[in-house]
N, C-alpha and C. Protein backbone atom coordinates (compact mmCIF):
# COMPACT_ATOMS: atom_id res chain seq x y z
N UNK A 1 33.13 -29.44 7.22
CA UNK A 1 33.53 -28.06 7.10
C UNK A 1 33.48 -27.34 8.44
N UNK A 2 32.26 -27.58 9.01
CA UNK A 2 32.31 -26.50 10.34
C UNK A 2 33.09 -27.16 10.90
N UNK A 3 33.48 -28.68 11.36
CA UNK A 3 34.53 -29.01 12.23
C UNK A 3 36.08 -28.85 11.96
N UNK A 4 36.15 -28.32 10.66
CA UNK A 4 37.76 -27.70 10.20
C UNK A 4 37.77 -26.46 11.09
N UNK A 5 36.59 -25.12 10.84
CA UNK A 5 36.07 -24.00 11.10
C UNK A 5 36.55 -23.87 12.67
N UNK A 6 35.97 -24.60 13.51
CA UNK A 6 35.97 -24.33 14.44
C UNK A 6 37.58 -25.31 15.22
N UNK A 7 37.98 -26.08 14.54
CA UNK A 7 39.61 -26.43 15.16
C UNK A 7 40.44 -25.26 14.64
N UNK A 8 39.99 -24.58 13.54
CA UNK A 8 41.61 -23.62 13.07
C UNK A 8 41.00 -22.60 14.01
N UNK A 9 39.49 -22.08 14.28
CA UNK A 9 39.32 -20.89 15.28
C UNK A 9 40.02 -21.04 16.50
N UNK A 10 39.90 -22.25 17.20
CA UNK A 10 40.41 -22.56 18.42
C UNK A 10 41.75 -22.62 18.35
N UNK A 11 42.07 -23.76 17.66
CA UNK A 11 43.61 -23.18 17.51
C UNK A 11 44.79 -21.52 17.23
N UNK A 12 43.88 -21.03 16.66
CA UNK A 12 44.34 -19.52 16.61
C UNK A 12 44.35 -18.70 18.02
N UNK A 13 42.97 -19.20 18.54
CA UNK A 13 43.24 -18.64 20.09
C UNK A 13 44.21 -19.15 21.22
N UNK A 14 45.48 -20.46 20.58
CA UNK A 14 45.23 -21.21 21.60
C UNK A 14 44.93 -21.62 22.80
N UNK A 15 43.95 -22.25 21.86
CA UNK A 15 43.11 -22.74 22.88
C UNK A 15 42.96 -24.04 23.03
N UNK A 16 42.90 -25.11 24.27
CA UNK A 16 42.83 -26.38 24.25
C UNK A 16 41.20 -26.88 23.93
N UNK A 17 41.03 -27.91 23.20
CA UNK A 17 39.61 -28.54 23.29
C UNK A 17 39.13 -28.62 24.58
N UNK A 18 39.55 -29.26 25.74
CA UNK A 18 38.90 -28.77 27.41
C UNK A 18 39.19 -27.38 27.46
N UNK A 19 40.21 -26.50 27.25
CA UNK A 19 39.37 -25.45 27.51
C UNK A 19 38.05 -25.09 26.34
N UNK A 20 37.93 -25.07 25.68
CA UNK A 20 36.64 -24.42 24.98
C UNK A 20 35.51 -25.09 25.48
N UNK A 21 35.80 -26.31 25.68
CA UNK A 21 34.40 -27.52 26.23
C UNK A 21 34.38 -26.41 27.75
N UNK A 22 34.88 -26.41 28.23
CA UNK A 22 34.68 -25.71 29.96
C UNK A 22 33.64 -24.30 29.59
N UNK A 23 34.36 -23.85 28.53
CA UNK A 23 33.82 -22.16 28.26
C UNK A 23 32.63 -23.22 27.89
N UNK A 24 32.26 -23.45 26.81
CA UNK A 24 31.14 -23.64 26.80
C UNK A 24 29.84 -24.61 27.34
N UNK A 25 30.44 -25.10 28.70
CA UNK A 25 29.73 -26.44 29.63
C UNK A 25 30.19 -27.41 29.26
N UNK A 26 30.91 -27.79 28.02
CA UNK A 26 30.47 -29.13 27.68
C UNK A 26 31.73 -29.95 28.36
N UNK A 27 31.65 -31.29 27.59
CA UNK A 27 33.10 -32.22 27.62
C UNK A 27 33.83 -31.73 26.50
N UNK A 28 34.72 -32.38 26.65
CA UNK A 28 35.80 -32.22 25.98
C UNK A 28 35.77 -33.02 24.40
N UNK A 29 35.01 -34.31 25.07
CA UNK A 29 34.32 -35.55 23.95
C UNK A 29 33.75 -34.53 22.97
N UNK A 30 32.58 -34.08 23.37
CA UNK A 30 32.02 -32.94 22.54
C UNK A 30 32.51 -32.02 21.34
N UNK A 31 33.39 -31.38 21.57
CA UNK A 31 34.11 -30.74 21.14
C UNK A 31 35.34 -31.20 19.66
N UNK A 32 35.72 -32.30 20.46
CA UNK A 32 36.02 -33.54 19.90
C UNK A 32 35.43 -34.08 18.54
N UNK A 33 33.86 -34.40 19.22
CA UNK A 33 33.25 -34.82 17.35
C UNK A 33 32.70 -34.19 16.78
N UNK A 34 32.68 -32.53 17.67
CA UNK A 34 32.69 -31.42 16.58
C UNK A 34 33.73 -31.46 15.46
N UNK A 35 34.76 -31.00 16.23
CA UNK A 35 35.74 -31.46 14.96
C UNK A 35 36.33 -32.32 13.87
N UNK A 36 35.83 -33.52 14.68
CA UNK A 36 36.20 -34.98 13.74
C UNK A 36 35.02 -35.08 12.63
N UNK A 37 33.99 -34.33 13.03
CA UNK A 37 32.50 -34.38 11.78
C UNK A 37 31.80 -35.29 12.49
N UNK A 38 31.64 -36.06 13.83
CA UNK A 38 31.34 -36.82 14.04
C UNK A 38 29.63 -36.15 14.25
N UNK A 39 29.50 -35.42 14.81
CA UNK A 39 29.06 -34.25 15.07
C UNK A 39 28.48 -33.14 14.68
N UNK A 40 27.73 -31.84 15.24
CA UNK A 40 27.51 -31.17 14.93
C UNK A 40 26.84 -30.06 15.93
N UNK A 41 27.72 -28.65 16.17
CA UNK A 41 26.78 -28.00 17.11
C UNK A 41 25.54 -27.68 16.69
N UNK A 42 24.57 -27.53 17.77
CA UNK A 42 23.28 -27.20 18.13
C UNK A 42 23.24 -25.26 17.98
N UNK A 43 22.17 -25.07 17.31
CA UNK A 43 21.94 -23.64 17.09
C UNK A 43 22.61 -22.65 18.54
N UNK A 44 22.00 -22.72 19.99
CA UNK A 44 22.79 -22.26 20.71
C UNK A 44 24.30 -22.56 21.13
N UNK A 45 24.81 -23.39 20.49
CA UNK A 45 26.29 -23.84 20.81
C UNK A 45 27.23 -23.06 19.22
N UNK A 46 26.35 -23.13 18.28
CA UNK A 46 26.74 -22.43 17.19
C UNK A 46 26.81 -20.51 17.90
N UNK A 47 25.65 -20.24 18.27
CA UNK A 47 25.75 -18.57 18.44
C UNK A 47 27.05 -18.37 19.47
N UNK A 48 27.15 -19.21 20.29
CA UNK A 48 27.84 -19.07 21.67
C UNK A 48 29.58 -19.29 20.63
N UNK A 49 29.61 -20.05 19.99
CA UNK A 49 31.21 -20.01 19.05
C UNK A 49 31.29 -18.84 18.27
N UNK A 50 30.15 -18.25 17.37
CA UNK A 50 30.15 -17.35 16.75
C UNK A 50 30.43 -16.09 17.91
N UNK A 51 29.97 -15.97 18.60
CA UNK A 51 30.46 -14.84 19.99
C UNK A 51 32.10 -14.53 20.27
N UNK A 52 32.23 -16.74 20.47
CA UNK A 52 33.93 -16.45 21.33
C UNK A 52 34.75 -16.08 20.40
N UNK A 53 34.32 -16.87 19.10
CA UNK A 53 35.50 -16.68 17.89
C UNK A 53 35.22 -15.46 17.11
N UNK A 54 34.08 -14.44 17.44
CA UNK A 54 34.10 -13.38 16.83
C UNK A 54 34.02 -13.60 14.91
N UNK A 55 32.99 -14.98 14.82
CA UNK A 55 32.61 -15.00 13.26
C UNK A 55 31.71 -14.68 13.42
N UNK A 56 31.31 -14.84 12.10
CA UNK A 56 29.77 -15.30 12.25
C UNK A 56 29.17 -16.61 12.06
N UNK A 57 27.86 -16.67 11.99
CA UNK A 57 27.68 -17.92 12.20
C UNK A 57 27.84 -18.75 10.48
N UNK A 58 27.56 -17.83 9.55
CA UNK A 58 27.89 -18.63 8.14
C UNK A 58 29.20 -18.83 7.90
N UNK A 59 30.03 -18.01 8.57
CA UNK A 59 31.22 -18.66 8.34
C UNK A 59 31.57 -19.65 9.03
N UNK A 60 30.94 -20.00 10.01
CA UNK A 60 31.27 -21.25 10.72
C UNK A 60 30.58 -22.35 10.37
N UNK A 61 29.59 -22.30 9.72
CA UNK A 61 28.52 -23.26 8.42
C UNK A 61 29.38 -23.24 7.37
N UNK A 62 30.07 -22.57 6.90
CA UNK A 62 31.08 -22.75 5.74
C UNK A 62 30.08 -22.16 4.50
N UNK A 63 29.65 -21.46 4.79
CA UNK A 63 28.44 -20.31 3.95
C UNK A 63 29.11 -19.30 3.44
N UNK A 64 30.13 -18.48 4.01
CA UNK A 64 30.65 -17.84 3.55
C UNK A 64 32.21 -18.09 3.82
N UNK A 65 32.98 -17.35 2.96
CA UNK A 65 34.71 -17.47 2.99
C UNK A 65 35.31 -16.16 4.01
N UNK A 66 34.22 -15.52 4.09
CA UNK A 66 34.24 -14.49 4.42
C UNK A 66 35.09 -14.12 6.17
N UNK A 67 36.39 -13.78 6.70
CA UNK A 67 36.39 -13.82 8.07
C UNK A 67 35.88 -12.38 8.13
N UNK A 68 35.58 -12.05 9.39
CA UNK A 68 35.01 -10.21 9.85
C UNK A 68 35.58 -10.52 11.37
N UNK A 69 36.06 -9.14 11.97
CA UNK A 69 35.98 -9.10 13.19
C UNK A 69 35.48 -7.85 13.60
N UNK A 70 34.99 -8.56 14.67
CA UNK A 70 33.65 -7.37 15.34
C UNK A 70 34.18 -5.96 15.84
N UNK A 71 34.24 -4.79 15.81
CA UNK A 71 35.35 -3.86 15.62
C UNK A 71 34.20 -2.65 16.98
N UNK A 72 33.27 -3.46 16.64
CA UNK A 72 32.32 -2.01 17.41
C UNK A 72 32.12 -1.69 18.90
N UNK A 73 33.20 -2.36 19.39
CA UNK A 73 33.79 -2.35 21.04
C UNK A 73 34.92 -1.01 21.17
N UNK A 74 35.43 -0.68 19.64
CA UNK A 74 36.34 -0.24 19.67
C UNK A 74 36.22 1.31 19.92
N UNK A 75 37.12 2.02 20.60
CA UNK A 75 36.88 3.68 20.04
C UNK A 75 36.92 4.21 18.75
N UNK A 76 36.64 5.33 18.26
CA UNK A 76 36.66 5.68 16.99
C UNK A 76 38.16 6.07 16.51
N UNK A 77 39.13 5.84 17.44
CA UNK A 77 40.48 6.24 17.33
C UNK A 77 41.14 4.71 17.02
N UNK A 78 40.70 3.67 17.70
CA UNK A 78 41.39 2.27 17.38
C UNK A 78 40.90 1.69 16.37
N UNK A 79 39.13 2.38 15.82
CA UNK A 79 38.54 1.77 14.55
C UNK A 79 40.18 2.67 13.69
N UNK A 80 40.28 3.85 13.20
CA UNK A 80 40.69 4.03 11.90
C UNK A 80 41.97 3.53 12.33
N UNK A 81 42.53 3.27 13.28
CA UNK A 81 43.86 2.42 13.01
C UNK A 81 43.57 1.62 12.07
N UNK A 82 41.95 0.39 12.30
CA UNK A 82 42.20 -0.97 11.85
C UNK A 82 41.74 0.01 10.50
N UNK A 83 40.91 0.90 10.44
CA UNK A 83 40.52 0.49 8.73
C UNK A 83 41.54 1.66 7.79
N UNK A 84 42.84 2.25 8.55
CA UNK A 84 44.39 2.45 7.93
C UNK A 84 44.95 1.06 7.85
N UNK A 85 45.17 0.27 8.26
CA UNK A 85 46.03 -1.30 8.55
C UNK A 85 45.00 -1.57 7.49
N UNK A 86 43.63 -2.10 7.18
CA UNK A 86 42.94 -2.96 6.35
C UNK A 86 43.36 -1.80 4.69
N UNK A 87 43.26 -0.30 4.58
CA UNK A 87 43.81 0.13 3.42
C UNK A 87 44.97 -0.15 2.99
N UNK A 88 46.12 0.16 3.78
CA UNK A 88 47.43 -0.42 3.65
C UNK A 88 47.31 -2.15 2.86
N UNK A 89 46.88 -3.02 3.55
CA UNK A 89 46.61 -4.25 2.90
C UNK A 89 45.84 -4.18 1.71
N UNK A 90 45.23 -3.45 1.43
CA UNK A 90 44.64 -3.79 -0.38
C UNK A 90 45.34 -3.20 -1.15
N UNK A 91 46.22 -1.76 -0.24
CA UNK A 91 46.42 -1.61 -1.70
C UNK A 91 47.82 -2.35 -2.07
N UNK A 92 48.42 -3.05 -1.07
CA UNK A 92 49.47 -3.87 -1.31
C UNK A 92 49.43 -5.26 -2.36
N UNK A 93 47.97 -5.91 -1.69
CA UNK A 93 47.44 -6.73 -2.69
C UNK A 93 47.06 -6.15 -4.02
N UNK A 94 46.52 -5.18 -4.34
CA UNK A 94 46.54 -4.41 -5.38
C UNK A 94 47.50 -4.43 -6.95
N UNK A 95 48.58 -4.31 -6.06
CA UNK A 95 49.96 -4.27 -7.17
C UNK A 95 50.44 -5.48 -7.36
């Protein structure tokens, strides 16, 4: 599960497996049998993905279904854009 988690995160950024291994020190191998399941990140290699990919860390444990993005960088003028855009979407799903 986390090695699905973290190829569709990376891939959304695209992003190459050497690059994310670089961002985060490693090889590329690494990264690699993260994804294949061979594997498994280490608590600080987990917080450091939960950072770049802006999850959290249970969703990258496959704990929750849940995606979130971290919004609190934002001004209070670009927050109610997103949470007009996130109303617009329910109530579309809605009907």
């Amino acid at each position: 599960m986390i090695g699905e988690r973290i190829k569709d995160l990376r891939e959304k950024l695209n992003m190459t497996q050497t690059a994310l291994a670089r961002r985060l020190g490693l090889s590329r191998s690494a990264v690699n049998a993260w994804e294949m399941g061979v594997s498994i990140p280490s608590v600080p290699y987990l917080l450091q993905l939960s950072e770049l990919f802006r999850v959290s860390v249970d969703y990258l444990l496959g704990r929750s279904q849940r995606e979130m993005v971290d919004i609190s960088d934002l001004s209070c003028e670009e927050k109610q854009v997103i949470y007009s855009l996130l109303h617009c979407f329910s109530k579309r799903s809605a009907e």
